[in-house]
PDB file of N, CA and C in Angstrom:
ATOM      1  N   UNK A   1       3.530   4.609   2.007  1.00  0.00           N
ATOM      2  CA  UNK A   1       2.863   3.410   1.532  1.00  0.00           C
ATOM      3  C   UNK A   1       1.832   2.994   2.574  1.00  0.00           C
ATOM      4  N   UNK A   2       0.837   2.479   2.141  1.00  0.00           N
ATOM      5  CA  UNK A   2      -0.513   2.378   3.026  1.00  0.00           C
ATOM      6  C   UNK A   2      -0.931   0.911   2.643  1.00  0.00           C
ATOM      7  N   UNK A   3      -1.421  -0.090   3.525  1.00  0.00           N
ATOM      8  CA  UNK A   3      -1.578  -1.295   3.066  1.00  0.00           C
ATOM      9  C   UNK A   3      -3.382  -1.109   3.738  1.00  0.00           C
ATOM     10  N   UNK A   4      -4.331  -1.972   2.332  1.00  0.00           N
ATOM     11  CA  UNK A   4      -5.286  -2.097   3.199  1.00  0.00           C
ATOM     12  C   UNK A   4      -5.469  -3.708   3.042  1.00  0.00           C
ATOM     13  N   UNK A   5      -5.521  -4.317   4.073  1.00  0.00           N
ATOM     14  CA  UNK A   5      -5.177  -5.071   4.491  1.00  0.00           C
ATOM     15  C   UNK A   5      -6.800  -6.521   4.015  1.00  0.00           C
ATOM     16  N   UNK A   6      -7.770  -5.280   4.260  1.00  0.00           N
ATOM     17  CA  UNK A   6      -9.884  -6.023   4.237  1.00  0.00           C
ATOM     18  C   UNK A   6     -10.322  -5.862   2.993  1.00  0.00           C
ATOM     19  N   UNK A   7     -11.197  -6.327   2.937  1.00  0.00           N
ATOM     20  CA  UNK A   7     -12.204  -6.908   1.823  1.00  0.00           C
ATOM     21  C   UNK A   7     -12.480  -5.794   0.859  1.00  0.00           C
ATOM     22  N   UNK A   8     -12.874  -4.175   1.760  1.00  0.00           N
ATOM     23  CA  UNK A   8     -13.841  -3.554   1.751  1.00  0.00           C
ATOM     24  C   UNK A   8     -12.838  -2.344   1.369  1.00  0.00           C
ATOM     25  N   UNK A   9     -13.042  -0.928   0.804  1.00  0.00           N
ATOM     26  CA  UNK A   9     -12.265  -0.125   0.658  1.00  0.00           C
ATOM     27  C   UNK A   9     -11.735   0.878   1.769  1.00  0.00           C
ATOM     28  N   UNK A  10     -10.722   1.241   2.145  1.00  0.00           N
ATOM     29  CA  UNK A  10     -10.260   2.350   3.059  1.00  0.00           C
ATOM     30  C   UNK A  10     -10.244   3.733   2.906  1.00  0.00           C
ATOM     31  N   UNK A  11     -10.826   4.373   3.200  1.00  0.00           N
ATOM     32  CA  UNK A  11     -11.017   5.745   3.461  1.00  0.00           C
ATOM     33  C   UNK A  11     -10.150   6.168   4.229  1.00  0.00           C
ATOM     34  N   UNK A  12      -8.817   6.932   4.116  1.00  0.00           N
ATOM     35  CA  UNK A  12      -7.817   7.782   5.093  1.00  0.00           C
ATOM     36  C   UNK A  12      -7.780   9.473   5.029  1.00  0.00           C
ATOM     37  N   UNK A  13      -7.474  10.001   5.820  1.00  0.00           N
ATOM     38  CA  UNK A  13      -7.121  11.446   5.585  1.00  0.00           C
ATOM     39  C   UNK A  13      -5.638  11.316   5.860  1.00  0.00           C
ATOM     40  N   UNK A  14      -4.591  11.797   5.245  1.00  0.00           N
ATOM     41  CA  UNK A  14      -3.584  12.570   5.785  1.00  0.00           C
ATOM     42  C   UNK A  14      -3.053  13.823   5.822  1.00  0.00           C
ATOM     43  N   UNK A  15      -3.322  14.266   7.433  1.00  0.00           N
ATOM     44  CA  UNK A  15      -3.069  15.887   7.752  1.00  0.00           C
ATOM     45  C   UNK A  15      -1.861  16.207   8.218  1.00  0.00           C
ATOM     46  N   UNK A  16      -1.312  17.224   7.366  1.00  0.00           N
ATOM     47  CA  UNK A  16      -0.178  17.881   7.555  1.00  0.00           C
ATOM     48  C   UNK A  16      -0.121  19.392   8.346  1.00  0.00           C
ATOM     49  N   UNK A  17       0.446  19.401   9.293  1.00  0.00           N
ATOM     50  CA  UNK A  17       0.309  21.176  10.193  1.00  0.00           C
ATOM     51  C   UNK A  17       1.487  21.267  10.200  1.00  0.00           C
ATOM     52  N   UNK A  18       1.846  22.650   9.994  1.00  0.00           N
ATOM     53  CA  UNK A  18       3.145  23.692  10.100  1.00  0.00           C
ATOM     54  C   UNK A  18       3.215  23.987  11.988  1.00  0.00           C
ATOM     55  N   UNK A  19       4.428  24.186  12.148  1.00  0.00           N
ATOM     56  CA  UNK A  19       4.825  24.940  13.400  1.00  0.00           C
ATOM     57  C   UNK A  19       3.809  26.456  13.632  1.00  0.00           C
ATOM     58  N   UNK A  20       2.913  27.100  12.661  1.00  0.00           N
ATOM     59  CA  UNK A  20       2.286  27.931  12.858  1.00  0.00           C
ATOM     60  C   UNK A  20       0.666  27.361  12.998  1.00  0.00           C
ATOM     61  N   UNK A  21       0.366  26.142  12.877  1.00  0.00           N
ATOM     62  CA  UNK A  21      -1.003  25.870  12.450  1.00  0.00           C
ATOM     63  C   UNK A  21      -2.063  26.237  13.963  1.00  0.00           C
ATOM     64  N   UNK A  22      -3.255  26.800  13.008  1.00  0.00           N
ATOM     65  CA  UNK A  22      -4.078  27.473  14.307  1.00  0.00           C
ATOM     66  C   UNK A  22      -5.019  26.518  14.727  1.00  0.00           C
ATOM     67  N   UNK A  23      -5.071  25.402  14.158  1.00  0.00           N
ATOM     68  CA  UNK A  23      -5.945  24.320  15.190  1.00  0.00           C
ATOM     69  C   UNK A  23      -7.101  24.402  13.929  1.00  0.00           C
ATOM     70  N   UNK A  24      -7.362  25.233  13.146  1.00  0.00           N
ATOM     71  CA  UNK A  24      -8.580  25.128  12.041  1.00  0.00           C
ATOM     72  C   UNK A  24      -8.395  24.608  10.993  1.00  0.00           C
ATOM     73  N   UNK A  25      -9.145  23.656  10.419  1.00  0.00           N
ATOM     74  CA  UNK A  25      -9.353  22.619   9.225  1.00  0.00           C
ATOM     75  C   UNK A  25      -9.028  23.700   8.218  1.00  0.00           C
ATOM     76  N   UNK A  26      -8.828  24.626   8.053  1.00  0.00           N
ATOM     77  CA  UNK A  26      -8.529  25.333   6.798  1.00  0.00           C
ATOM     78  C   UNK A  26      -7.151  25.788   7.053  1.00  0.00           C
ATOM     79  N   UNK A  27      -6.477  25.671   8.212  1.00  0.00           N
ATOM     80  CA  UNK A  27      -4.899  25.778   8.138  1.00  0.00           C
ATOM     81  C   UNK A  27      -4.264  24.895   8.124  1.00  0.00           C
ATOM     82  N   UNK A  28      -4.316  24.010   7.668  1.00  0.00           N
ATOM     83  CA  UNK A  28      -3.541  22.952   7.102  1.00  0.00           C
ATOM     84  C   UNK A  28      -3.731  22.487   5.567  1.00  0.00           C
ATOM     85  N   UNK A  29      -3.031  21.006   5.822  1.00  0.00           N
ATOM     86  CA  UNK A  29      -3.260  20.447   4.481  1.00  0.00           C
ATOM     87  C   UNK A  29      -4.214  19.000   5.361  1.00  0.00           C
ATOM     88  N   UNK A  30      -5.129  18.502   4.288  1.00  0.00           N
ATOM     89  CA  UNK A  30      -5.687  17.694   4.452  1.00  0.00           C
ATOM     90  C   UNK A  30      -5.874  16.894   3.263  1.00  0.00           C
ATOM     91  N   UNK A  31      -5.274  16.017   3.352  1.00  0.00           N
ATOM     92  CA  UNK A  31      -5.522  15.181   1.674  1.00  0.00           C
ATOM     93  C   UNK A  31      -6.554  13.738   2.122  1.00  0.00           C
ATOM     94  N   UNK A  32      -7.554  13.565   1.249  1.00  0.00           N
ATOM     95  CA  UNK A  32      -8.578  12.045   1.322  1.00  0.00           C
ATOM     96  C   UNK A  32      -8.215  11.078   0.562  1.00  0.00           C
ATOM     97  N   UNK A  33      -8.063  10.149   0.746  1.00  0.00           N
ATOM     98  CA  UNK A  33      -7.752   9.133   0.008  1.00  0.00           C
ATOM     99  C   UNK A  33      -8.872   8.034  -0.187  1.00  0.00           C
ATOM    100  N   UNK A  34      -8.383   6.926  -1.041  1.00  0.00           N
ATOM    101  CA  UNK A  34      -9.558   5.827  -0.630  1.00  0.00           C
ATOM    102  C   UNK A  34      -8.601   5.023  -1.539  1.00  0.00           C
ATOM    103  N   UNK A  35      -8.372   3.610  -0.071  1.00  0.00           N
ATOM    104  CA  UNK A  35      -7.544   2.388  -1.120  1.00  0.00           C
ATOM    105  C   UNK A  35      -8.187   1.251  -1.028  1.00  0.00           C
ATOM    106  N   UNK A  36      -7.637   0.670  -2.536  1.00  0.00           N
ATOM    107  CA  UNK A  36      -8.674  -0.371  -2.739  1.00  0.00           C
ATOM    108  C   UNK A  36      -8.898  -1.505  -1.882  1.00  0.00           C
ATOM    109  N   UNK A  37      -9.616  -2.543  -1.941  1.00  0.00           N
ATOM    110  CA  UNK A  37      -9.499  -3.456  -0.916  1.00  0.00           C
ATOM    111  C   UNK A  37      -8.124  -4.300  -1.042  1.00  0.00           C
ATOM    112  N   UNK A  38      -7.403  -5.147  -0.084  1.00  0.00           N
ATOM    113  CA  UNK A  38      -6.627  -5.955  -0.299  1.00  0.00           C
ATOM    114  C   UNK A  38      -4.801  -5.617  -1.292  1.00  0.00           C
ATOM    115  N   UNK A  39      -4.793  -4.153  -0.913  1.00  0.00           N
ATOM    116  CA  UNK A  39      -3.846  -3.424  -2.155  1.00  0.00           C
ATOM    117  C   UNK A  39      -3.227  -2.560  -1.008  1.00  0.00           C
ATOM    118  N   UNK A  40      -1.933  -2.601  -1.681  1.00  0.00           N
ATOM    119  CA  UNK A  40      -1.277  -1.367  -1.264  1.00  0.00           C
ATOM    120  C   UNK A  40      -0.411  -0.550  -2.114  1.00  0.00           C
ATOM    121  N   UNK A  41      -1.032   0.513  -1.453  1.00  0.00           N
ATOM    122  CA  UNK A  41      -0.914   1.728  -2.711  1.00  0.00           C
ATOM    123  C   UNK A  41       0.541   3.139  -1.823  1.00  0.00           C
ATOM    124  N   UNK A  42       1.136   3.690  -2.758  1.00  0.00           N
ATOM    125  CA  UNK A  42       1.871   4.436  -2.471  1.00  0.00           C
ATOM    126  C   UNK A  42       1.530   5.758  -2.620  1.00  0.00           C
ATOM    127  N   UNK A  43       0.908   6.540  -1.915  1.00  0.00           N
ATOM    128  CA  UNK A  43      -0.031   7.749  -2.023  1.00  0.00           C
ATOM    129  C   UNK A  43       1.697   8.870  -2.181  1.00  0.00           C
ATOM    130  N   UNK A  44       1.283   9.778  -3.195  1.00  0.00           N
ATOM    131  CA  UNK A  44       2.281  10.848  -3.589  1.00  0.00           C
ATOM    132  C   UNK A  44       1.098  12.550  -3.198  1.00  0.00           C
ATOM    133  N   UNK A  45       1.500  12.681  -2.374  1.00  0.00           N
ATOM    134  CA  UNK A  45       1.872  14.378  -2.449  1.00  0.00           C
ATOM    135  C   UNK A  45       2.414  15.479  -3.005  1.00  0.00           C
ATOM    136  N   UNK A  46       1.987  16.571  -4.074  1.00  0.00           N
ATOM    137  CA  UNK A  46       3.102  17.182  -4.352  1.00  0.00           C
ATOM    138  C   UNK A  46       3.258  18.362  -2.855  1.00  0.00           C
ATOM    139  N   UNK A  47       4.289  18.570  -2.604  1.00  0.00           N
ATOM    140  CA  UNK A  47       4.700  19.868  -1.226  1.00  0.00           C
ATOM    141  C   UNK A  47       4.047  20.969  -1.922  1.00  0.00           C
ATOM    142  N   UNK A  48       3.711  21.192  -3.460  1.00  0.00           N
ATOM    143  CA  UNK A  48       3.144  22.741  -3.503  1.00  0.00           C
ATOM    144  C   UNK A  48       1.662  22.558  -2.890  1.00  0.00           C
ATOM    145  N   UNK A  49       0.909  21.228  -3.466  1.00  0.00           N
ATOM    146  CA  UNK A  49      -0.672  21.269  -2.861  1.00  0.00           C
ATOM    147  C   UNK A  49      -0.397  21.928  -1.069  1.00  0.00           C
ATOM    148  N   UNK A  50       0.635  21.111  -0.382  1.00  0.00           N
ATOM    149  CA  UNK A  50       0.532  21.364   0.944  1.00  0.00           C
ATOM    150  C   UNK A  50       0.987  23.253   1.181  1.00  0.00           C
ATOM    151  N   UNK A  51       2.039  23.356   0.530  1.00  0.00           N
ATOM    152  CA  UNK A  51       2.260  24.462   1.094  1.00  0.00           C
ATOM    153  C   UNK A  51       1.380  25.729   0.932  1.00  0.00           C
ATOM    154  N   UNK A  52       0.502  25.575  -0.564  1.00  0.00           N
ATOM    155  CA  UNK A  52      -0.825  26.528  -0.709  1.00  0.00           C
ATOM    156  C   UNK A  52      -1.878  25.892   0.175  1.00  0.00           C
ATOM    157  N   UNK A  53      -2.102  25.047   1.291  1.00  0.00           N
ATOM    158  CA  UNK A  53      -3.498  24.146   1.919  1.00  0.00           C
ATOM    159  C   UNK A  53      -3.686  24.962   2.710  1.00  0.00           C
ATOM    160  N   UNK A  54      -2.909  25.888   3.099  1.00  0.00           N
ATOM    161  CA  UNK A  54      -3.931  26.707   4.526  1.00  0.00           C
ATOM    162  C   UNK A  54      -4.913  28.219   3.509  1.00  0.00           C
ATOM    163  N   UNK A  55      -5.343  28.703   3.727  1.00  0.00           N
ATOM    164  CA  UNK A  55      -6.753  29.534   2.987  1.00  0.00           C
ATOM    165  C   UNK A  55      -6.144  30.934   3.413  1.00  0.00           C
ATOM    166  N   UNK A  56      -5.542  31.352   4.526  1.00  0.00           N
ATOM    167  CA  UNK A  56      -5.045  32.612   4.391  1.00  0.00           C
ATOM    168  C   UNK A  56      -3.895  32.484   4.837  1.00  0.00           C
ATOM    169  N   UNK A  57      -2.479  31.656   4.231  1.00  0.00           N
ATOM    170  CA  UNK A  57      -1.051  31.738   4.595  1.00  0.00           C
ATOM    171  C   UNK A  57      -0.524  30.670   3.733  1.00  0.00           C
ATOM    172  N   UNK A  58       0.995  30.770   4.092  1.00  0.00           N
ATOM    173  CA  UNK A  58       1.441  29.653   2.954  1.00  0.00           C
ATOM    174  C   UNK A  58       1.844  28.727   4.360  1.00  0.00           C
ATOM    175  N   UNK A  59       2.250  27.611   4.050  1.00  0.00           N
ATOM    176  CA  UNK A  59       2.088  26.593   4.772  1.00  0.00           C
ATOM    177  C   UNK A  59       3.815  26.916   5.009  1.00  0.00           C
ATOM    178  N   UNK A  60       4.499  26.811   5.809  1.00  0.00           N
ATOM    179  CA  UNK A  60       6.008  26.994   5.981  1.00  0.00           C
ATOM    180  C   UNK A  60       6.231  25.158   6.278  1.00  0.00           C
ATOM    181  N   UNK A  61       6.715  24.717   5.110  1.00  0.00           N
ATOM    182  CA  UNK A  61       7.505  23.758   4.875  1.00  0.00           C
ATOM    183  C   UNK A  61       9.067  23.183   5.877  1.00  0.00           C
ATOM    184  N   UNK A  62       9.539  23.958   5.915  1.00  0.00           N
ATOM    185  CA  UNK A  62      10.755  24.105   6.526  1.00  0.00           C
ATOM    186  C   UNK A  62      10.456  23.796   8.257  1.00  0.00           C
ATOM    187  N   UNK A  63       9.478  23.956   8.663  1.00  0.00           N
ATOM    188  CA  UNK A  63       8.723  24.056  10.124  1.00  0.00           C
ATOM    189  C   UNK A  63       7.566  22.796  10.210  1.00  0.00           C
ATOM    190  N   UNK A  64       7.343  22.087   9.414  1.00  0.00           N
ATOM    191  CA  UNK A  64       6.492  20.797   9.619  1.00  0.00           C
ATOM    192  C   UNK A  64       6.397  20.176  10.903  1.00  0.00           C
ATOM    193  N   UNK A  65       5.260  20.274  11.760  1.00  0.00           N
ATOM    194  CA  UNK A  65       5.229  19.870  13.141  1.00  0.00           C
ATOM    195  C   UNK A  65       4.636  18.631  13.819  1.00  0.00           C
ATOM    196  N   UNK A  66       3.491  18.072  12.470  1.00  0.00           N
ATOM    197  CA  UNK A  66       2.771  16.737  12.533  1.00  0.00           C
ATOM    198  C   UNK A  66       2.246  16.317  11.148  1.00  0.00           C
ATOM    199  N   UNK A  67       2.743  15.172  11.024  1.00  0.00           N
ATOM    200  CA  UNK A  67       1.940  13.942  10.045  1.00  0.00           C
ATOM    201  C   UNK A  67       1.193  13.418  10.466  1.00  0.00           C
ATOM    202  N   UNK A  68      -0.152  13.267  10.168  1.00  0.00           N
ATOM    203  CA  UNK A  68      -1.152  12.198  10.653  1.00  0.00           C
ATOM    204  C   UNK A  68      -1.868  11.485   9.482  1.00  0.00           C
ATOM    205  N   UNK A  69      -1.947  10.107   9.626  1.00  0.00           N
ATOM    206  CA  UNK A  69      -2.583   9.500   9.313  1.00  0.00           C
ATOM    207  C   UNK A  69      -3.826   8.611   9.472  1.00  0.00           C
ATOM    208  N   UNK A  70      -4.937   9.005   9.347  1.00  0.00           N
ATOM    209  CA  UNK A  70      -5.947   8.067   9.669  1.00  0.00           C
ATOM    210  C   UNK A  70      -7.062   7.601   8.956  1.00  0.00           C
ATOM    211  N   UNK A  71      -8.018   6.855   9.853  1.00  0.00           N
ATOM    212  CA  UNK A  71      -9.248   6.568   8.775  1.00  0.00           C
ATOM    213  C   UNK A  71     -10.160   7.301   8.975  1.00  0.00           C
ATOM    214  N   UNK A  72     -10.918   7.469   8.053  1.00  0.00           N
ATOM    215  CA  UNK A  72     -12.302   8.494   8.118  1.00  0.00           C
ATOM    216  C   UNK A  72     -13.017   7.946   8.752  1.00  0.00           C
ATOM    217  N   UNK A  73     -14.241   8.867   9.522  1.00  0.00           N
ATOM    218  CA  UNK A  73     -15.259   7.912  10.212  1.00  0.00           C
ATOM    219  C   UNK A  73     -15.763   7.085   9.886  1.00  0.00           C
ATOM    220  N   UNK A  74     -16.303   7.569   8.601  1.00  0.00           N
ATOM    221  CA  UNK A  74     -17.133   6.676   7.644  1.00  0.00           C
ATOM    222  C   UNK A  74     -16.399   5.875   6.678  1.00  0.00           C
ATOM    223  N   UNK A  75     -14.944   5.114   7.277  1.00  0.00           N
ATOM    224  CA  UNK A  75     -14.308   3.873   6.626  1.00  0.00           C
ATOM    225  C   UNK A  75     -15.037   2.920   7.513  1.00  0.00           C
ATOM    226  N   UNK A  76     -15.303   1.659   6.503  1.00  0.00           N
ATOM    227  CA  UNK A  76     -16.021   0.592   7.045  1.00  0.00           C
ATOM    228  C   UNK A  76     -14.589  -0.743   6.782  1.00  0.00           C
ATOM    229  N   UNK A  77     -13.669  -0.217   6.943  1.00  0.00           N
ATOM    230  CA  UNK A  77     -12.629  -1.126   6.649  1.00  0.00           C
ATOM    231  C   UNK A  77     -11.874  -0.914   8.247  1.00  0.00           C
ATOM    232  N   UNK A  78     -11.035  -1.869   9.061  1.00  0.00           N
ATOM    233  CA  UNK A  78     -11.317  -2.032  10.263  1.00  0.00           C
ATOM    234  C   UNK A  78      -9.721  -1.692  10.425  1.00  0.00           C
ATOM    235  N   UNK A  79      -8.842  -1.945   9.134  1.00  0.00           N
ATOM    236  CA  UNK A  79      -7.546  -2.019   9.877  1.00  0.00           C
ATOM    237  C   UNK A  79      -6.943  -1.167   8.468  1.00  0.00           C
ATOM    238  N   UNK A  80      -5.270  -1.065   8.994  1.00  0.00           N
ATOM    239  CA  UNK A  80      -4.926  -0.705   8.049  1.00  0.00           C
ATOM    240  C   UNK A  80      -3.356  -0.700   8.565  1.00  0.00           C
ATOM    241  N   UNK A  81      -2.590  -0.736   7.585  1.00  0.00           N
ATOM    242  CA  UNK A  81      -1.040  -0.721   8.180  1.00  0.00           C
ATOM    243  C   UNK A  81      -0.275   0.458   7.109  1.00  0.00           C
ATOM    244  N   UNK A  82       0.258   1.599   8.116  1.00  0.00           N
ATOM    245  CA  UNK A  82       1.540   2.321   7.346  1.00  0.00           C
ATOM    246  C   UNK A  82       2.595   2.019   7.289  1.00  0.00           C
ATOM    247  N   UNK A  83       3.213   1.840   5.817  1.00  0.00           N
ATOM    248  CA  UNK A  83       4.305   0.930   5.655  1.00  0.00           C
ATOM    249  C   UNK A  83       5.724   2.211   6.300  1.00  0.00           C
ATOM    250  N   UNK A  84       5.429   3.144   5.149  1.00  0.00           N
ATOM    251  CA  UNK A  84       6.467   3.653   5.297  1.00  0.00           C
ATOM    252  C   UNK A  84       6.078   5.429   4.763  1.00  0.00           C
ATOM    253  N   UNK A  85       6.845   6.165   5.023  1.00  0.00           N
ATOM    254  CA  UNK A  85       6.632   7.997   5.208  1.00  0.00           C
ATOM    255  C   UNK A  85       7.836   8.641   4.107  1.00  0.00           C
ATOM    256  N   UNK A  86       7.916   9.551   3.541  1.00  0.00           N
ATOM    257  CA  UNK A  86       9.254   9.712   2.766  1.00  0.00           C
ATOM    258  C   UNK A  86       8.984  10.674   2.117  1.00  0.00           C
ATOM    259  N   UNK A  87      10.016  11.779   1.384  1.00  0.00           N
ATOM    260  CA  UNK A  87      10.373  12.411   0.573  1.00  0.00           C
ATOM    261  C   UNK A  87      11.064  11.823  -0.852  1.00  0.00           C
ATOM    262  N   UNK A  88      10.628  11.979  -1.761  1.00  0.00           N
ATOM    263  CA  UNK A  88      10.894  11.358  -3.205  1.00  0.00           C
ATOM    264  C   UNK A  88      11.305  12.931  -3.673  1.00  0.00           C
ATOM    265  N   UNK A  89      12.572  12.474  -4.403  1.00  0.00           N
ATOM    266  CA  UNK A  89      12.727  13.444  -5.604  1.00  0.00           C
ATOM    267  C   UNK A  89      11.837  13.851  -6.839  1.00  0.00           C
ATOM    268  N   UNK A  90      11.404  15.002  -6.922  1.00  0.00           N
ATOM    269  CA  UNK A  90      10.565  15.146  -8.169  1.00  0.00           C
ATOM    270  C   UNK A  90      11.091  14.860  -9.487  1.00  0.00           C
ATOM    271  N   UNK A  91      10.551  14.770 -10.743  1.00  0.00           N
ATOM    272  CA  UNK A  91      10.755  14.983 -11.838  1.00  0.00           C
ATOM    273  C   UNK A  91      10.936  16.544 -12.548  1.00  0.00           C
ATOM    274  N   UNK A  92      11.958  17.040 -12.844  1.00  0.00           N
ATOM    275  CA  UNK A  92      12.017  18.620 -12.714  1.00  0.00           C
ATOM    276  C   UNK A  92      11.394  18.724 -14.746  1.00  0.00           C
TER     277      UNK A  92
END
């Protein structure tokens, strides 16, 4: 859950790297977001986008080494608060 807190909209990335990741924007997962002003929104992931995100490997799930969350350069929104991080059961 992501709160944006300003007027103006938030621009975030959140990057996910495996215990194998080589330091290159194409071995990972990188998801963009953008939340509205004054809202907080509960951003969903499915694990298959992440585990196909690296371009020549599968992403090893089981080995997850960093979550990051941040704002894009070009967010003109100043703050932002992460509520909370989690695994949800899918709908099979």
């Amino acid at each position: 859950d992501v709160v944006n807190p300003t007027e103006v909209p938030l621009k975030i990335v959140v990057r996910i790297d495996d215990q194998d990741h080589n330091w290159l924007d194409a071995d990972r997962y990188n998801g963009r977001f953008e939340i509205a002003p004054e809202t907080r929104e509960r951003l969903r992931i499915k694990l298959t986008d992440v585990q196909q995100a690296p371009k020549e490997r599968e992403f090893d799930l089981a080995r997850v080494a960093r979550i990051l969350v941040f704002r894009q350069n070009d967010s003109e929104a100043p703050a932002m608060y992460l509520v909370r991080i989690g695994l949800e059961a899918g709908k099979t």
